[in-house]
Protein backbone atom coordinates (compact mmCIF):
# COMPACT_ATOMS: atom_id res chain seq x y z
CA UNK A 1 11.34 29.41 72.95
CA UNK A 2 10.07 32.14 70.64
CA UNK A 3 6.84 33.07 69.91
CA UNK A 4 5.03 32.13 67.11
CA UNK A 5 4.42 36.19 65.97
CA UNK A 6 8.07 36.50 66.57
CA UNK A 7 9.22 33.41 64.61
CA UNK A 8 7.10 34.68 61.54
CA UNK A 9 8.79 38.00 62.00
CA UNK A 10 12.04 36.39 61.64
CA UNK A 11 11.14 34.00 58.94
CA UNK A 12 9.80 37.14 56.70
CA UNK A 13 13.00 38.95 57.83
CA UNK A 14 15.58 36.42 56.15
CA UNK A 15 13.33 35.85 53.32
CA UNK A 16 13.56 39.44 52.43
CA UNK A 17 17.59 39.52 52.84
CA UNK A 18 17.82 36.28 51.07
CA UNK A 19 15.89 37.72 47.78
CA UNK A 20 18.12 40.53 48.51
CA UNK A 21 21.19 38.67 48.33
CA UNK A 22 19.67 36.87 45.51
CA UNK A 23 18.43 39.67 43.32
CA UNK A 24 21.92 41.69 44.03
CA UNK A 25 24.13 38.94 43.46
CA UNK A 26 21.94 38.44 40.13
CA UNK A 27 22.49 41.84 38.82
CA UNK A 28 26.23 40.96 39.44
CA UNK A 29 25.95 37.98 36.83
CA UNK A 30 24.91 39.90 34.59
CA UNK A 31 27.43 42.85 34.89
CA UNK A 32 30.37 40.51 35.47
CA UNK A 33 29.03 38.53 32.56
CA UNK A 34 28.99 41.79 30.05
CA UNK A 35 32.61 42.84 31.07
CA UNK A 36 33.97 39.45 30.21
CA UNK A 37 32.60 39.16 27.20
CA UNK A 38 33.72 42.39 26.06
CA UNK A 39 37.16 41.61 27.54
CA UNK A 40 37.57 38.59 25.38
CA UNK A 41 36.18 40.18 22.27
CA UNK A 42 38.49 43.14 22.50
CA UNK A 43 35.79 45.91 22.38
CA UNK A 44 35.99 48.77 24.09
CA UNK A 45 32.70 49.18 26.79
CA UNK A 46 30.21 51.92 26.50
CA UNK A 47 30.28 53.84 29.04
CA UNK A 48 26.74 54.94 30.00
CA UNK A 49 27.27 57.46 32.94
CA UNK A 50 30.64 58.27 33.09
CA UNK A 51 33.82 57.73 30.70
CA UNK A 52 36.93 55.81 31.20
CA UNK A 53 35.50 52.15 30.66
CA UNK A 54 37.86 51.20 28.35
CA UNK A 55 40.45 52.58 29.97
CA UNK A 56 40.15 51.19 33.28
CA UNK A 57 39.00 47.65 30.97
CA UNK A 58 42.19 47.69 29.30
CA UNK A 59 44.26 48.75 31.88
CA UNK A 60 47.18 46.37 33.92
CA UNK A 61 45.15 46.19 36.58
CA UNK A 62 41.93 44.50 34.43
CA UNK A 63 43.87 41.05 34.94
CA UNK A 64 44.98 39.22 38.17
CA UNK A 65 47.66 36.46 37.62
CA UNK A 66 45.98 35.80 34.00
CA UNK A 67 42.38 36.24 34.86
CA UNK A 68 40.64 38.86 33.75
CA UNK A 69 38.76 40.85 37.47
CA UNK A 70 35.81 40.18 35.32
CA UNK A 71 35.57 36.74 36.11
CA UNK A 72 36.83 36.72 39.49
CA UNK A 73 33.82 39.04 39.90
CA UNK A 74 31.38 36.11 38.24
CA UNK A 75 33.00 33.62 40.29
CA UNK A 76 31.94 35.64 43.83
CA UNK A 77 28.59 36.80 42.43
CA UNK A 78 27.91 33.50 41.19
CA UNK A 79 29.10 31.62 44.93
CA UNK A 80 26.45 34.38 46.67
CA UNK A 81 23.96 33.37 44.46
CA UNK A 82 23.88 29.85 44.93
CA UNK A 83 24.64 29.65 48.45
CA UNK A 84 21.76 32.37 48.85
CA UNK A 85 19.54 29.98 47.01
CA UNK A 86 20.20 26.96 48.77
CA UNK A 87 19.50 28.37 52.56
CA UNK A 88 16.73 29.65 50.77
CA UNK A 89 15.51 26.33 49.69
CA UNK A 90 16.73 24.19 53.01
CA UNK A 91 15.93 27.61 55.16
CA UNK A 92 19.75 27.74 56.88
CA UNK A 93 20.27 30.73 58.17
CA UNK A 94 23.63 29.82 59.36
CA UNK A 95 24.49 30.14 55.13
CA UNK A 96 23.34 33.34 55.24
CA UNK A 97 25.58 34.04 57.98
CA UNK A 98 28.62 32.71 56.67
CA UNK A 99 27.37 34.59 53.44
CA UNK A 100 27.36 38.12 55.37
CA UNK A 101 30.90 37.22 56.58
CA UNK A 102 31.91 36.29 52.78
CA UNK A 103 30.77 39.51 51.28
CA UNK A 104 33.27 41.56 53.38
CA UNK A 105 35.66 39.76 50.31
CA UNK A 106 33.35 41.15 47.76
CA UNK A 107 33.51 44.68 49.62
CA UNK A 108 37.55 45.01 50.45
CA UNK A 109 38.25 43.68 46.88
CA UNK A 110 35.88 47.01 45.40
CA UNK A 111 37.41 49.39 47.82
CA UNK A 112 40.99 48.08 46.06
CA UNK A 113 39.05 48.70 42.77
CA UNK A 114 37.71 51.77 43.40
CA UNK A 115 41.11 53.26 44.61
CA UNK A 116 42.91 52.06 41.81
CA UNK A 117 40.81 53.89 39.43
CA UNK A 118 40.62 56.55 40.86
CA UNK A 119 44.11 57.57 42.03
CA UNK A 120 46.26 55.25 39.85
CA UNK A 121 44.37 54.71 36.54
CA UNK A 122 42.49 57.99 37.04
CA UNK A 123 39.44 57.01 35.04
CA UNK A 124 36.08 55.66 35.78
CA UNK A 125 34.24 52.49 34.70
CA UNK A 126 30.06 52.61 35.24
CA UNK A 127 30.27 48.57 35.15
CA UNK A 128 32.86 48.40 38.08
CA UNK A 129 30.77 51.11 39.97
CA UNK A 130 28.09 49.47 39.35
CA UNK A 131 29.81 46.54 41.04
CA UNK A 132 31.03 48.45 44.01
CA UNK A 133 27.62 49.38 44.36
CA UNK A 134 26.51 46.05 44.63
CA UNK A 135 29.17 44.56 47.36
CA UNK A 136 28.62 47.59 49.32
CA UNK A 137 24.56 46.69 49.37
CA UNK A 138 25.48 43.13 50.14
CA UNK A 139 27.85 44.27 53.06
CA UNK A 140 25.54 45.93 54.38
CA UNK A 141 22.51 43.61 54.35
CA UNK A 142 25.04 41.14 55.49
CA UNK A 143 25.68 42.97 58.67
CA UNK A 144 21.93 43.92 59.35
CA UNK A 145 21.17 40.07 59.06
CA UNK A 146 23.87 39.04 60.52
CA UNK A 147 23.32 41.70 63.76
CA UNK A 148 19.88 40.06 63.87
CA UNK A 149 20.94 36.75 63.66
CA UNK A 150 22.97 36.97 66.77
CA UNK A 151 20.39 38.67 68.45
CA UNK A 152 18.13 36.19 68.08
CA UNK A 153 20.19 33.48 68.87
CA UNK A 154 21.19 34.91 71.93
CA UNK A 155 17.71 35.60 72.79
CA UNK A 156 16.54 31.85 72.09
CA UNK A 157 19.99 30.25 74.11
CA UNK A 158 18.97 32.90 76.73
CA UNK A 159 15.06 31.36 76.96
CA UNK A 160 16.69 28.12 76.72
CA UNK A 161 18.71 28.36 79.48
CA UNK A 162 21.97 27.56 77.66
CA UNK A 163 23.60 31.45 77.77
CA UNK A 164 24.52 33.08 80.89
């Protein structure tokens, strides 16, 4: 079995990538959130670092089989969230895991996004950055927790005598 230094080590560890998923996947909401409402009410978006949000907002590619990406972006913020919350709350780490696999969606589906502005729309949007910015963080802490995760789990089957 693990120590008791090394099991608080690894209980502050996924508490810190859980508010990470939480706080990221938050800041998602809110951006998906934005660029839905100014899809349905027509307006173009402000563009606060770059320019081309209405462009790329307004463009064929802003809508996949009816939905506006907006929403589809909600939707997979919005699932990180709330799974992130509940192994949170009922401390599973295998969520988290499953999580960290999950947000390689969230990071193919901005690499698409990214390209397509880019090289076919050739215009930026801040708010889909922004978002790109966001599945690339949660990639990321996905694979540091989920490299740990493994790790430790070999480590305690290993102690137990239940690895090879």
């Amino acid at each position: 079995m693990m120590n008791k230094t090394d099991d608080k080590i690894w209980n502050k560890f996924f508490v810190f990538i859980i508010i990470l998923f939480m706080v990221l996947s938050f800041v998602g909401i809110i951006d998906s959130v934005f660029l839905t409402v100014e899809h349905f009410k027509g307006n173009p978006a402000l563009c606060l670092l770059v320019e081309g949000c209405d462009i790329v907002l307004t463009s064929q590619y802003s809508v996949i089989l009816g939905i506006p990406v907006p929403i589809l972006g909600f939707l997979y913020y919005f699932s990180i969230f709330c799974f992130a919350v509940f192994s949170f709350v009922k401390r599973k780490e295998i969520v988290l895991k499953y999580l960290s696999v999950f947000s390689i969606v969230g990071f193919l589906m901005s690499i698409w996004f990214v390209y397509l502005q880019i090289f076919v729309i050739k215009a930026l949007c801040t708010y889909c950055l922004l978002s790109t910015f966001l599945s690339v963080s949660l990639l990321i802490f996905g694979i540091i927790f989920f490299v740990n995760f493994r790790k430790r789990n070999d480590g305690i089957e290993k102690i137990q005598g239940t690895k090879e």
